[in-house]
C-alpha atoms as a PDB file:
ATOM      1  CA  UNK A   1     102.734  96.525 129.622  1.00  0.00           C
ATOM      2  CA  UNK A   2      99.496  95.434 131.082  1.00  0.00           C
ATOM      3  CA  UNK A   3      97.419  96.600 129.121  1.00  0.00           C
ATOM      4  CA  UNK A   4      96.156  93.586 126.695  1.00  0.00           C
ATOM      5  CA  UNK A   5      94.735  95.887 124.184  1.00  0.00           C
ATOM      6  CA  UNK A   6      97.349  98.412 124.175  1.00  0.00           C
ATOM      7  CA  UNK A   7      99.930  95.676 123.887  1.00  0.00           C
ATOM      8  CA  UNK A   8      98.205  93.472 120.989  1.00  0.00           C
ATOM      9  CA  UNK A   9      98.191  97.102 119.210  1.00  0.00           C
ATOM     10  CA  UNK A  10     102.003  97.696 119.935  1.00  0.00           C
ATOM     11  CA  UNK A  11     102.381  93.862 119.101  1.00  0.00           C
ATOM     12  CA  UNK A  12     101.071  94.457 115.510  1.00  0.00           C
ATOM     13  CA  UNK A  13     102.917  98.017 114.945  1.00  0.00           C
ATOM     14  CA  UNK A  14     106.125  95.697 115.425  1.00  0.00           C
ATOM     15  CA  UNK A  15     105.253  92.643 113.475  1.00  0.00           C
ATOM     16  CA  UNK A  16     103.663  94.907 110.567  1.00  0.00           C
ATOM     17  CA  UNK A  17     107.752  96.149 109.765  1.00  0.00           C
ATOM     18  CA  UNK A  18     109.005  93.311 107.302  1.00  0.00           C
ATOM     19  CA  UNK A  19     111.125  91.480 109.586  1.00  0.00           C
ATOM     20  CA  UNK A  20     111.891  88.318 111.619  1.00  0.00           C
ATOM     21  CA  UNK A  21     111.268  89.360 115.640  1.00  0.00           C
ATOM     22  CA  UNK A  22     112.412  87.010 118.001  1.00  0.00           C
ATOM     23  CA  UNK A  23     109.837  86.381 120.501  1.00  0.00           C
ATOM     24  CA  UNK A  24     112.442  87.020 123.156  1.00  0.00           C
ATOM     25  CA  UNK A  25     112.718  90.375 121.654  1.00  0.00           C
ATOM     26  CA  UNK A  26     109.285  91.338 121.216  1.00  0.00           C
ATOM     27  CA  UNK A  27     109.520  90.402 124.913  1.00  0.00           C
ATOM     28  CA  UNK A  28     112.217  92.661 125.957  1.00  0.00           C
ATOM     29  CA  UNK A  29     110.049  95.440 123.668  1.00  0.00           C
ATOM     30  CA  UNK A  30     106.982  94.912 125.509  1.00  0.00           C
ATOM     31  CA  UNK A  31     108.025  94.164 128.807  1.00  0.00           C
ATOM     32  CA  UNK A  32     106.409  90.979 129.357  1.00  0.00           C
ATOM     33  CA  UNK A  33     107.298  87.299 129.332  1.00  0.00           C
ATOM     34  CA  UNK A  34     107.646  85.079 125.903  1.00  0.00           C
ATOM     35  CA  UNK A  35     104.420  82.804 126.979  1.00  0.00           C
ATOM     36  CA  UNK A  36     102.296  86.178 126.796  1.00  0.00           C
ATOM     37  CA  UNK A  37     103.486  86.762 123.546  1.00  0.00           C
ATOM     38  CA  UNK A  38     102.705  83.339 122.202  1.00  0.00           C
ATOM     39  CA  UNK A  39      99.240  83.719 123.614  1.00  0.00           C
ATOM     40  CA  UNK A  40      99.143  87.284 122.101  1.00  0.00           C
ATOM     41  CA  UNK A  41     100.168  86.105 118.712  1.00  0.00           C
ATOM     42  CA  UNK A  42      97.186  83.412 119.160  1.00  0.00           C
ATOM     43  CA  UNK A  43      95.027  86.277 119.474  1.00  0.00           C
ATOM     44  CA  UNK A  44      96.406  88.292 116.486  1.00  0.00           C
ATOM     45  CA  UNK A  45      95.588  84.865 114.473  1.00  0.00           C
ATOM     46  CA  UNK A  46      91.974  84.945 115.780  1.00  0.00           C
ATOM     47  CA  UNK A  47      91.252  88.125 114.683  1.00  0.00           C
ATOM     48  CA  UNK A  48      92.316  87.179 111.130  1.00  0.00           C
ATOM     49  CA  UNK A  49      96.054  88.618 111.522  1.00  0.00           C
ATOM     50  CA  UNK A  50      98.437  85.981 109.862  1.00  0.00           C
ATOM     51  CA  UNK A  51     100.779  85.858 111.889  1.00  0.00           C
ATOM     52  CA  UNK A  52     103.730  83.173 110.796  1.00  0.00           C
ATOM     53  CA  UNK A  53     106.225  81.415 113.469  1.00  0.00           C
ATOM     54  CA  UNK A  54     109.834  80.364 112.304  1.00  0.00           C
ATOM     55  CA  UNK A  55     111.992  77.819 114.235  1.00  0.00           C
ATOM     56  CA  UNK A  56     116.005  78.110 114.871  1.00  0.00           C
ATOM     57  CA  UNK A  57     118.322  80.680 115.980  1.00  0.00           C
ATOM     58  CA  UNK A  58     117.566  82.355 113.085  1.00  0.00           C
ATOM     59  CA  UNK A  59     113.528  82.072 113.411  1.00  0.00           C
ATOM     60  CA  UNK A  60     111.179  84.445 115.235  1.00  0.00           C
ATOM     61  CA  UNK A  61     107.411  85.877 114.185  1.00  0.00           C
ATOM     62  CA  UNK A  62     106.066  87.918 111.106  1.00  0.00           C
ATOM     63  CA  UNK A  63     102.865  88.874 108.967  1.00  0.00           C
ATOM     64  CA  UNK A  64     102.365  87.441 106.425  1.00  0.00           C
ATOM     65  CA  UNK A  65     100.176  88.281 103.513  1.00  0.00           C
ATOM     66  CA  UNK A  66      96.649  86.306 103.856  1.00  0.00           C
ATOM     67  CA  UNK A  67      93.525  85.947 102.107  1.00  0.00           C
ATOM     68  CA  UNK A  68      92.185  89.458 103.156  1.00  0.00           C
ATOM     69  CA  UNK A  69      93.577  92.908 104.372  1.00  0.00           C
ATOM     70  CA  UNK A  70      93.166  93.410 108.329  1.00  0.00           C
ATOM     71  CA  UNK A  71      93.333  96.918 109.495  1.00  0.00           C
ATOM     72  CA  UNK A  72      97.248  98.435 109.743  1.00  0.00           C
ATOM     73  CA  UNK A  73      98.767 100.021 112.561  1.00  0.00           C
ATOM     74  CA  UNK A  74     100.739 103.178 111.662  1.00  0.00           C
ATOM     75  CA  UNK A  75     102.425 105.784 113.647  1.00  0.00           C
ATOM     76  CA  UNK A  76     102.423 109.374 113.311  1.00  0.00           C
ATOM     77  CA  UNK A  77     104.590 109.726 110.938  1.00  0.00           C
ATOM     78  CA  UNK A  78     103.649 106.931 108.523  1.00  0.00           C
ATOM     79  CA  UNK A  79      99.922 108.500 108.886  1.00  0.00           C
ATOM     80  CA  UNK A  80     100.946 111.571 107.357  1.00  0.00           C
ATOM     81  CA  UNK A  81     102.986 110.325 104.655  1.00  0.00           C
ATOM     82  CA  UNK A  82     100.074 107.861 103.657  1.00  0.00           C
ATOM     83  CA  UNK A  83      97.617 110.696 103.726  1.00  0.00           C
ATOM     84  CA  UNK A  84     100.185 113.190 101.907  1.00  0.00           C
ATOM     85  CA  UNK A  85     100.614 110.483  98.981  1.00  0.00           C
ATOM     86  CA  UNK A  86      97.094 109.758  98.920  1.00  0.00           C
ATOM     87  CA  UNK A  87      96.458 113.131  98.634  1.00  0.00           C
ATOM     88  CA  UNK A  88      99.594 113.447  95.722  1.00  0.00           C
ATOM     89  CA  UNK A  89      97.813 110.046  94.250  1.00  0.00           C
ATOM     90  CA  UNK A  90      94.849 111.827  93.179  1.00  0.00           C
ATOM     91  CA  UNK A  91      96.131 113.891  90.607  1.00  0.00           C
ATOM     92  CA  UNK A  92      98.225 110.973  88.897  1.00  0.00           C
ATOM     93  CA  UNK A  93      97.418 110.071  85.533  1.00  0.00           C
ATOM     94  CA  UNK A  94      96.307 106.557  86.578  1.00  0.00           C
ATOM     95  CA  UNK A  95      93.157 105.902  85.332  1.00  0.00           C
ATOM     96  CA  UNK A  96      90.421 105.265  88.622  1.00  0.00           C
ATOM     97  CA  UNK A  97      93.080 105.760  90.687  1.00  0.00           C
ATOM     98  CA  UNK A  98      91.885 109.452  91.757  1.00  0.00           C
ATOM     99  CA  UNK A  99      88.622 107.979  92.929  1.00  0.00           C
ATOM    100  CA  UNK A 100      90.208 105.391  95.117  1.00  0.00           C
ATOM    101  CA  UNK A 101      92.401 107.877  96.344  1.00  0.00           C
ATOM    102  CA  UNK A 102      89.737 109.624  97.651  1.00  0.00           C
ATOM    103  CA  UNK A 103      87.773 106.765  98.977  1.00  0.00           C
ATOM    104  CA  UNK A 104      90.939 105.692 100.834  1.00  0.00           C
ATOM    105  CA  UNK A 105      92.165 109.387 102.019  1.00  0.00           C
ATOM    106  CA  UNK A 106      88.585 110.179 103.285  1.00  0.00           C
ATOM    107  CA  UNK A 107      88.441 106.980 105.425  1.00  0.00           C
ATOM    108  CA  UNK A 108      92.421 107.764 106.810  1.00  0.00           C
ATOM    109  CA  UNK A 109      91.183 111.696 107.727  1.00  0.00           C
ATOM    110  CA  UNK A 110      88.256 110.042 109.589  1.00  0.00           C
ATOM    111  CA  UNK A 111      90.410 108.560 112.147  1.00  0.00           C
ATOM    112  CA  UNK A 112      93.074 110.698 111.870  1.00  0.00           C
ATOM    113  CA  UNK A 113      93.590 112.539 115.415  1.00  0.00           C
ATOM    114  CA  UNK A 114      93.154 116.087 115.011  1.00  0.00           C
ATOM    115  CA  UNK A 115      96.701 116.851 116.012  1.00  0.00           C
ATOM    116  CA  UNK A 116      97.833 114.955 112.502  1.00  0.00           C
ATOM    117  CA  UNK A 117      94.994 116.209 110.539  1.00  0.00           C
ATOM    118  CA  UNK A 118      96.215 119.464 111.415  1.00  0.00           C
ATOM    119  CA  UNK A 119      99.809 118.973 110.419  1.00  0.00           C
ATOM    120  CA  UNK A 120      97.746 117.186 107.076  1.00  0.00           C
ATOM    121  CA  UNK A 121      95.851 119.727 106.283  1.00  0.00           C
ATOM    122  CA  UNK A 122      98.843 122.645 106.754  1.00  0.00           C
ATOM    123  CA  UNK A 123     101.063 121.327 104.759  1.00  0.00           C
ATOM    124  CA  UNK A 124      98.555 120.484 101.333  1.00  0.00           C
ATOM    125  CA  UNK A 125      97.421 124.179 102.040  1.00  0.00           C
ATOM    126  CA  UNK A 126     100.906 125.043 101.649  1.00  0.00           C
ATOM    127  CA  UNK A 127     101.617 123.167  98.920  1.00  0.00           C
ATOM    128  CA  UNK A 128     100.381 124.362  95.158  1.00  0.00           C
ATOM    129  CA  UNK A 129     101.192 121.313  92.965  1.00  0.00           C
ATOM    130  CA  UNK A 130     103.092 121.888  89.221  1.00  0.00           C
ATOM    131  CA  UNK A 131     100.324 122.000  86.390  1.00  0.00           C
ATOM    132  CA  UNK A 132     101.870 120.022  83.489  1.00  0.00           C
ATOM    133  CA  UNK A 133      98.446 119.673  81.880  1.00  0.00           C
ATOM    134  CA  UNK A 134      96.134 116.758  81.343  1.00  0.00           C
ATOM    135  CA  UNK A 135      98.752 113.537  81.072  1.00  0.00           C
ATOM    136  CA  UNK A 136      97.014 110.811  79.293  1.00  0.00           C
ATOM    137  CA  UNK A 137      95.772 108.470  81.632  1.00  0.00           C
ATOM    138  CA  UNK A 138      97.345 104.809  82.144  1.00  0.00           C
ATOM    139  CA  UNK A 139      95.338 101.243  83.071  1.00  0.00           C
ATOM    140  CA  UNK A 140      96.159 100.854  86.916  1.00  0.00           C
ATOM    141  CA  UNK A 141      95.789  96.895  85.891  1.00  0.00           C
ATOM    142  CA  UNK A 142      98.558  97.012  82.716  1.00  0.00           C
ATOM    143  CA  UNK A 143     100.582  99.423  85.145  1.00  0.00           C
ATOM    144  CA  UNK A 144      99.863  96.629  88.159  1.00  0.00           C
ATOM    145  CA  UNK A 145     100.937  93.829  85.334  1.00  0.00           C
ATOM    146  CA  UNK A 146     104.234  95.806  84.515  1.00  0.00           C
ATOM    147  CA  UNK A 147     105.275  96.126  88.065  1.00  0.00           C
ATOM    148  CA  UNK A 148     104.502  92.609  88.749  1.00  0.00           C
ATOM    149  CA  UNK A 149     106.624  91.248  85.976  1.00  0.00           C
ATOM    150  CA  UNK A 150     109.480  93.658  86.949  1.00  0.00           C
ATOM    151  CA  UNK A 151     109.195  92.277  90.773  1.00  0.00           C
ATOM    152  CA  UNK A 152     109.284  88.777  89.767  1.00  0.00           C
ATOM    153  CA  UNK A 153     112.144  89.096  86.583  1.00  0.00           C
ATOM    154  CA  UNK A 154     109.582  87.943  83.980  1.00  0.00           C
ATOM    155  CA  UNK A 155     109.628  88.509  80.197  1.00  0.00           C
ATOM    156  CA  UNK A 156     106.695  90.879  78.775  1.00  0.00           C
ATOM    157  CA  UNK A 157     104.683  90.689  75.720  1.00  0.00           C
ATOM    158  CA  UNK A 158     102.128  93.169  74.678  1.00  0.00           C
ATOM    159  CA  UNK A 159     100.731  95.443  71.182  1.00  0.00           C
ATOM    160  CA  UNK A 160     102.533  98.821  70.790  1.00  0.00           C
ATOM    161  CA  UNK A 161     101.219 102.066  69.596  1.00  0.00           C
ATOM    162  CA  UNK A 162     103.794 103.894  68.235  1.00  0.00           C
ATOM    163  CA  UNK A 163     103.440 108.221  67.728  1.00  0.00           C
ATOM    164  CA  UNK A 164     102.829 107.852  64.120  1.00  0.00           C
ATOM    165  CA  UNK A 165     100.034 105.626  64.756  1.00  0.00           C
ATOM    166  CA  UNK A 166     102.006 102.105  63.736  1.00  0.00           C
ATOM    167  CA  UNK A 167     101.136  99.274  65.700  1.00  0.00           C
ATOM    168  CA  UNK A 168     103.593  96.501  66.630  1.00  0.00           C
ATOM    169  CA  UNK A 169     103.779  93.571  69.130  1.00  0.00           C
ATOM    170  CA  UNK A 170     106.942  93.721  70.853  1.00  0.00           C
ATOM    171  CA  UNK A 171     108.912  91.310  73.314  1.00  0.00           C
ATOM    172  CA  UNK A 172     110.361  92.971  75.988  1.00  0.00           C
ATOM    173  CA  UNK A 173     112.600  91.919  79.378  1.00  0.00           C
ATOM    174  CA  UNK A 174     111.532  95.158  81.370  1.00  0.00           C
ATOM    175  CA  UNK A 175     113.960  96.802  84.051  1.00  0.00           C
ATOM    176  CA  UNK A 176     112.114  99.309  85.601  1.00  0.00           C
ATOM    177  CA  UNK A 177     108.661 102.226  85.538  1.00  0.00           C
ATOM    178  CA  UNK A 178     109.335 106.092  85.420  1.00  0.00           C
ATOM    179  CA  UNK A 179     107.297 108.598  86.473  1.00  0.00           C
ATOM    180  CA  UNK A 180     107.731 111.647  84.731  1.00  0.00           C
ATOM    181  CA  UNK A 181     106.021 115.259  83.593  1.00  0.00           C
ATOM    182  CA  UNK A 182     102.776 113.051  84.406  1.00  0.00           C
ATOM    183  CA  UNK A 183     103.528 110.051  82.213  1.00  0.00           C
ATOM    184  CA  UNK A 184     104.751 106.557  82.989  1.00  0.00           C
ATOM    185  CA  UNK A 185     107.547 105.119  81.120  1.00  0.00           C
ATOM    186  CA  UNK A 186     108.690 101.513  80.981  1.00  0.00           C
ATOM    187  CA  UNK A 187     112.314 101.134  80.668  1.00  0.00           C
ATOM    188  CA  UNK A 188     113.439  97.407  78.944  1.00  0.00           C
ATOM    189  CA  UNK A 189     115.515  95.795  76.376  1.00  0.00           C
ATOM    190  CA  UNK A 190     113.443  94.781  73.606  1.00  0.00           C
ATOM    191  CA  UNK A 191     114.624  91.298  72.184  1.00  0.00           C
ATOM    192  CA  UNK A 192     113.343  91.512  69.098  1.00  0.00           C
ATOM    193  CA  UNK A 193     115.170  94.825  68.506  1.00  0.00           C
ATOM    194  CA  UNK A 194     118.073  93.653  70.489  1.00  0.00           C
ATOM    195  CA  UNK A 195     118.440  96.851  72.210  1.00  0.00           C
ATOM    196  CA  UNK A 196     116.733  99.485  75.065  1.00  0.00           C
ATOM    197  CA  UNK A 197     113.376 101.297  74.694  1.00  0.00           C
ATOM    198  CA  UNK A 198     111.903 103.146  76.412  1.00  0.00           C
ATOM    199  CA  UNK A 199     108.268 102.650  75.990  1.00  0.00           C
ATOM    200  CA  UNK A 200     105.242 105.009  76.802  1.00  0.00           C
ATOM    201  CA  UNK A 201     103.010 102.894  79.486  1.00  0.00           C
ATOM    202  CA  UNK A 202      99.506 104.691  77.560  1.00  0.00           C
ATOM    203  CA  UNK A 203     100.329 103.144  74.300  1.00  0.00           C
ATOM    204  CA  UNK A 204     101.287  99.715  76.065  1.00  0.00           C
ATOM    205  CA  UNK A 205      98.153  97.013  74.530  1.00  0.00           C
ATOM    206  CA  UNK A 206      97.077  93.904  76.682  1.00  0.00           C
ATOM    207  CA  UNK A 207     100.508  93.592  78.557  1.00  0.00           C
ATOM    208  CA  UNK A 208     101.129  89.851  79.592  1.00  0.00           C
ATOM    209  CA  UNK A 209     103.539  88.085  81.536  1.00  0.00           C
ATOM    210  CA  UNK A 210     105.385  85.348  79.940  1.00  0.00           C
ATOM    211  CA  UNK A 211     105.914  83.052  83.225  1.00  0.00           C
ATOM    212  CA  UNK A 212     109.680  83.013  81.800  1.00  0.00           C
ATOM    213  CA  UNK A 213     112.337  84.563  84.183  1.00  0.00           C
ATOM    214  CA  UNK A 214     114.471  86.443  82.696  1.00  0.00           C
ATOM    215  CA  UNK A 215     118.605  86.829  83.748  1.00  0.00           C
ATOM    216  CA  UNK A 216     119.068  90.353  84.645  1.00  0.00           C
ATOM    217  CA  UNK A 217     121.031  92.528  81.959  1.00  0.00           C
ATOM    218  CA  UNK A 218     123.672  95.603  82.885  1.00  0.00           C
ATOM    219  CA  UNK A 219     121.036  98.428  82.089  1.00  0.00           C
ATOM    220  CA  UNK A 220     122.049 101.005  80.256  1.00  0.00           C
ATOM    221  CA  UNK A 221     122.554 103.483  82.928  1.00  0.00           C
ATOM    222  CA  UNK A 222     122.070 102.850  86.739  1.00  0.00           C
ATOM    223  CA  UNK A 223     119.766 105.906  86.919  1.00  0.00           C
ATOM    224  CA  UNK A 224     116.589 104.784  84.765  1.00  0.00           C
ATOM    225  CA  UNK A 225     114.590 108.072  85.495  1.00  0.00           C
ATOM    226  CA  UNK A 226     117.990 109.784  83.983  1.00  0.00           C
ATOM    227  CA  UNK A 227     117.896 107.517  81.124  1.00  0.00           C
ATOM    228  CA  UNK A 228     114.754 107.870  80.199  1.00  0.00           C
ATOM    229  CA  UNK A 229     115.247 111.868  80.508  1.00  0.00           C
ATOM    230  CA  UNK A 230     117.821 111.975  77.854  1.00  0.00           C
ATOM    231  CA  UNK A 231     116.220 109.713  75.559  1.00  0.00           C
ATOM    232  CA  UNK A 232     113.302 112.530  75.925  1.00  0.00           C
ATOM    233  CA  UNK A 233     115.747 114.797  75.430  1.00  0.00           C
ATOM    234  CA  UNK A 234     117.392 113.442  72.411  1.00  0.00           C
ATOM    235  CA  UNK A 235     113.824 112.859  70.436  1.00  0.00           C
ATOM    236  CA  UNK A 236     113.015 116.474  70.809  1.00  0.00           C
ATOM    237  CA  UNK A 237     113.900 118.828  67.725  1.00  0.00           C
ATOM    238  CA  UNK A 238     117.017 121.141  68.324  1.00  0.00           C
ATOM    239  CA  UNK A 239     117.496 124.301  66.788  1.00  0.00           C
ATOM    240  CA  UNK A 240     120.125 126.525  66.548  1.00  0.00           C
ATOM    241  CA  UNK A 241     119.703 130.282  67.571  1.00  0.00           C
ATOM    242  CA  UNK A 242     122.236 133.171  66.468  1.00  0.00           C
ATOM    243  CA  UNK A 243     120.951 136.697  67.269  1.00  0.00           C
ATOM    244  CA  UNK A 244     122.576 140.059  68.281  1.00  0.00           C
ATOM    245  CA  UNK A 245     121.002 141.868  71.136  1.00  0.00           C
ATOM    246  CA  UNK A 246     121.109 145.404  71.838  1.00  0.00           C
ATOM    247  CA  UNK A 247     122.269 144.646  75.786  1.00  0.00           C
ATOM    248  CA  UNK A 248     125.649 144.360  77.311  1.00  0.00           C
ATOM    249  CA  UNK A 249     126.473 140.370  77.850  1.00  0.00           C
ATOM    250  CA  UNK A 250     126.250 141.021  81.479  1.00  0.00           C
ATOM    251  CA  UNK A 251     122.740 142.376  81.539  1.00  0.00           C
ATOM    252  CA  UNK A 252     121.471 139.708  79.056  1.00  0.00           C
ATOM    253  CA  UNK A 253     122.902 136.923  81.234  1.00  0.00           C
ATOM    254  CA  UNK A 254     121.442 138.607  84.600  1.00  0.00           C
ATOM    255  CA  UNK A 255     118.346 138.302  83.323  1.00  0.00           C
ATOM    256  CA  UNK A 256     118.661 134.798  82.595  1.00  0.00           C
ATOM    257  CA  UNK A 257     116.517 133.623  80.046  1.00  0.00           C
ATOM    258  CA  UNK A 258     119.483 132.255  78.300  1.00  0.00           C
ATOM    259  CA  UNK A 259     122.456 130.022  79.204  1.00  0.00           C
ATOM    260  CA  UNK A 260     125.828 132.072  79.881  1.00  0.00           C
ATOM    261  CA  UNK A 261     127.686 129.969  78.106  1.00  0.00           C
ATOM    262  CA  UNK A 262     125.310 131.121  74.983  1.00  0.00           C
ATOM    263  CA  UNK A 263     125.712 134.619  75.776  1.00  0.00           C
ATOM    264  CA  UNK A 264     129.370 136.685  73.985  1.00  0.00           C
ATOM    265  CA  UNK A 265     130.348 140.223  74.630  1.00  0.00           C
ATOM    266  CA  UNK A 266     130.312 142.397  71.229  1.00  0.00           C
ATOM    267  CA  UNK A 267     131.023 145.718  72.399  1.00  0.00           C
ATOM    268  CA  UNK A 268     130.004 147.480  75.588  1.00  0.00           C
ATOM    269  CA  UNK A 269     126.288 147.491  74.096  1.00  0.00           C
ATOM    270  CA  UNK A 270     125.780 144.402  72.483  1.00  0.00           C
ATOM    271  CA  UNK A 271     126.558 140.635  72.939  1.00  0.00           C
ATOM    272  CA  UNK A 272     125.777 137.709  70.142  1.00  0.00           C
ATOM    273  CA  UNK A 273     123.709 134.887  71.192  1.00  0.00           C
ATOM    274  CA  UNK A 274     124.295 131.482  69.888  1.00  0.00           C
ATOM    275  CA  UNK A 275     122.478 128.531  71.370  1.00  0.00           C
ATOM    276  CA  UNK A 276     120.183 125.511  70.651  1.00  0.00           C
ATOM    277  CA  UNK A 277     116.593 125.665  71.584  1.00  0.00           C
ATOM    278  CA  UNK A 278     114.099 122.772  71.745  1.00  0.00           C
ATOM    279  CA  UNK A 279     111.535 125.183  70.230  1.00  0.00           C
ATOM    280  CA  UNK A 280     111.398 128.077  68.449  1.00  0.00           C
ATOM    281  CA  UNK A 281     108.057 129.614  70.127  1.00  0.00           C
ATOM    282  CA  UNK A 282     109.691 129.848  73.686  1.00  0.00           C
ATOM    283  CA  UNK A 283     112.872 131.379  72.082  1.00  0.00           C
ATOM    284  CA  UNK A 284     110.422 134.243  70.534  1.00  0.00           C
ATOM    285  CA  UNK A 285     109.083 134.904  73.829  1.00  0.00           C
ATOM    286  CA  UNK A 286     112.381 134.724  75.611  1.00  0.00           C
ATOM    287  CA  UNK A 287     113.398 137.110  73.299  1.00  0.00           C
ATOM    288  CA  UNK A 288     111.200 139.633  73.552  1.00  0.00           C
ATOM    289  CA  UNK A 289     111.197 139.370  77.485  1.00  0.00           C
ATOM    290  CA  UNK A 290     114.944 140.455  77.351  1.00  0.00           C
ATOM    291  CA  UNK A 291     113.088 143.992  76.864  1.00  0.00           C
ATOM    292  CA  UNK A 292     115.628 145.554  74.139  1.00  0.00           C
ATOM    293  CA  UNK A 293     116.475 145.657  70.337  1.00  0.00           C
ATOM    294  CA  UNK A 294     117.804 142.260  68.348  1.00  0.00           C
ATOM    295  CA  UNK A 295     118.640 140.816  65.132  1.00  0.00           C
ATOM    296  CA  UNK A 296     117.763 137.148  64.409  1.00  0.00           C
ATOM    297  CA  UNK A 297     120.544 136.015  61.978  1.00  0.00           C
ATOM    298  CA  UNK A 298     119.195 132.555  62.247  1.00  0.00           C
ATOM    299  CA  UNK A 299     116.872 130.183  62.042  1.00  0.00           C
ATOM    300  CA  UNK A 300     114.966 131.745  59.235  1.00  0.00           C
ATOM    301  CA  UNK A 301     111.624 130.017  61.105  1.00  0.00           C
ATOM    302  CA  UNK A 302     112.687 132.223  64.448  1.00  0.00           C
ATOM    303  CA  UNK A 303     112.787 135.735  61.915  1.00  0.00           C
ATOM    304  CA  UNK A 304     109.251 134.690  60.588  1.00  0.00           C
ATOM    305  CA  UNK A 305     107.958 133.449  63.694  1.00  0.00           C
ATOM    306  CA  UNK A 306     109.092 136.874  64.700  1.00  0.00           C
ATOM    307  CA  UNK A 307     106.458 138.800  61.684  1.00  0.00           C
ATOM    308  CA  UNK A 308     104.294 136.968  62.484  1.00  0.00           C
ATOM    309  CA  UNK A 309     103.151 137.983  66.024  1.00  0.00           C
ATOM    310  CA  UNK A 310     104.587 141.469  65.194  1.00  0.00           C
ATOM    311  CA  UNK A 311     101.720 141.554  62.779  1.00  0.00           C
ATOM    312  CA  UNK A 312      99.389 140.003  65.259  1.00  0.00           C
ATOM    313  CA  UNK A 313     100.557 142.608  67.346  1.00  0.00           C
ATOM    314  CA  UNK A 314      99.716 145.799  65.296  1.00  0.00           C
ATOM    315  CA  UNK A 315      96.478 144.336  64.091  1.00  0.00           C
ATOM    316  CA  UNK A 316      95.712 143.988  67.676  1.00  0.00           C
ATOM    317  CA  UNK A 317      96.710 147.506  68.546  1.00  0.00           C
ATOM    318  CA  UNK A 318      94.734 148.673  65.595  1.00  0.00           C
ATOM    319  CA  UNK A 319      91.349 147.478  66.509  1.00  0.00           C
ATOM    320  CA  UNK A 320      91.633 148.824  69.575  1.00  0.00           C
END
């Protein structure tokens, strides 16, 4: 390659992927000798690229971190995805992150050759995003200070807000951040309780590392998003739901508003339903989707539930 631009740009694609490269091998890659890429590493240095040399078999170049952020080199692929998560990144429930999301996407689409910002634009057309409604939003610096003190095995202190409004100081070895129905969870084993929480990253207070490392526990369950989804799971209310529809059991699970396994032949007409619900509002509506006669036997909530917006109903119809 004799192009010295081109190359220093192919140089710096290969050095930015976290990894030792022999110079002999960036040779071979490049197709030149090892003293051009000594004196294009030089160069890389110059223009504020820190580039780090290793001796020994083992040894070879990479980037390092430095005092400032030079400009990265990313294929085609890697463009997209960086514009595509951008893109996701702005409707996170990270507080200021939307507007640096857009500051950073904007720049990425300016350069962007039209070829990808076709591809870019196509497929966030395409895409129509789930509306979970407004998450509360989360400190991008106590989320930054979590992640840091999970990275580096650290202990965590920080003031606790529980749901009821009790505050609390708590002393925590965290394991790992979750993502989910757009709220961040912290997952760690709080050593005052002697047990795992899982602890709602907007209620988190002045989080600070200890500087204490920590020895790694078993966590409870090598899956921490699926952890933290049954402990969501387990602190909603249940209820249980007995009714007797007016719709053969096939019907009534064809239409699928209910598990199958909750669903029992009666006769050829009817079938009994008896499930649990997380809420009795949904189980009303689900209901009355199934488009045919039923008896709530219980809970006596669902049968006034029921009155109720069959006398919201009429009163409705009535002033119409």
């Amino acid at each position: 390659m004799t192009d010295t631009p081109g190359r220093l740009l192919a140089l710096l694609s290969l050095l930015q992927t976290p990894r030792d490269w022999p110079g002999s091998e960036l040779a071979e890659r490049l197709e030149v000798s090892t003293r051009t890429i000594r004196r294009d590493v030089d160069r890389l240095r110059e223009l504020g690229y820190p580039v780090e040399a290793t001796l020994g078999s083992a040894g070879g170049y990479r980037l390092v971190a430095g005092t400032a952020m030079p400009p990265l080199v990313l294929d085609d692929e890697e463009a997209v995805a960086v514009a595509i998560g951008l893109r996701t990144a702005t409707r996170q429930p990270v507080a200021g992150i939307e507007e640096a999301s857009v500051r950073a996407l904007t720049k990425l689409e300016q350069v962007l050759p039209s070829r990808l910002r076709h591809r870019v634009g196509a497929l966030n057309a395409a895409t129509v995003p789930m509306a979970y409604g407004g998450g509360p939003n989360v400190d991008p610096g106590d989320l930054s200070v979590l992640a840091l003190a999970i990275a580096h095995g650290e202990g965590l202190r920080f003031g606790y807000v529980a749901a009821d409004g009790r505050a609390s100081q708590r002393r925590v070895e965290p394991y790992r951040l979750v993502a989910a129905e757009r709220r961040w969870y912290l997952v760690a084993f709080d050593n005052d309780r002697d047990d795992w929480r899982v602890f709602r990253v907007d209620r988190v207070r002045e989080p600070r590392a200890t500087g204490a490392r920590v020895t790694p526990r078993e966590p409870p369950e090598p899956d921490a998003a699926a952890f933290v989804s049954g402990r969501m799971q387990a602190m909603r209310t249940t209820h249980r739901v007995v009714a007797t529809l007016r719709l053969p059991a096939a019907e009534a699970v064809e239409r699928g508003w209910f598990a199958a396994e909750d669903i029992e032949p009666v006769d050829a007409a009817h079938c009994r339903l008896d499930g649990h619900v997380d809420t009795l509002e949904w189980t009303a509506f689900a209901l009355l989707r199934l488009g045919c006669e039923f008896t709530v036997h219980e809970p006596a909530e669902l049968a006034a539930h029921l009155r109720e917006l069959g006398g919201r109903a009429v009163r409705a119809a009535a002033s119409g």
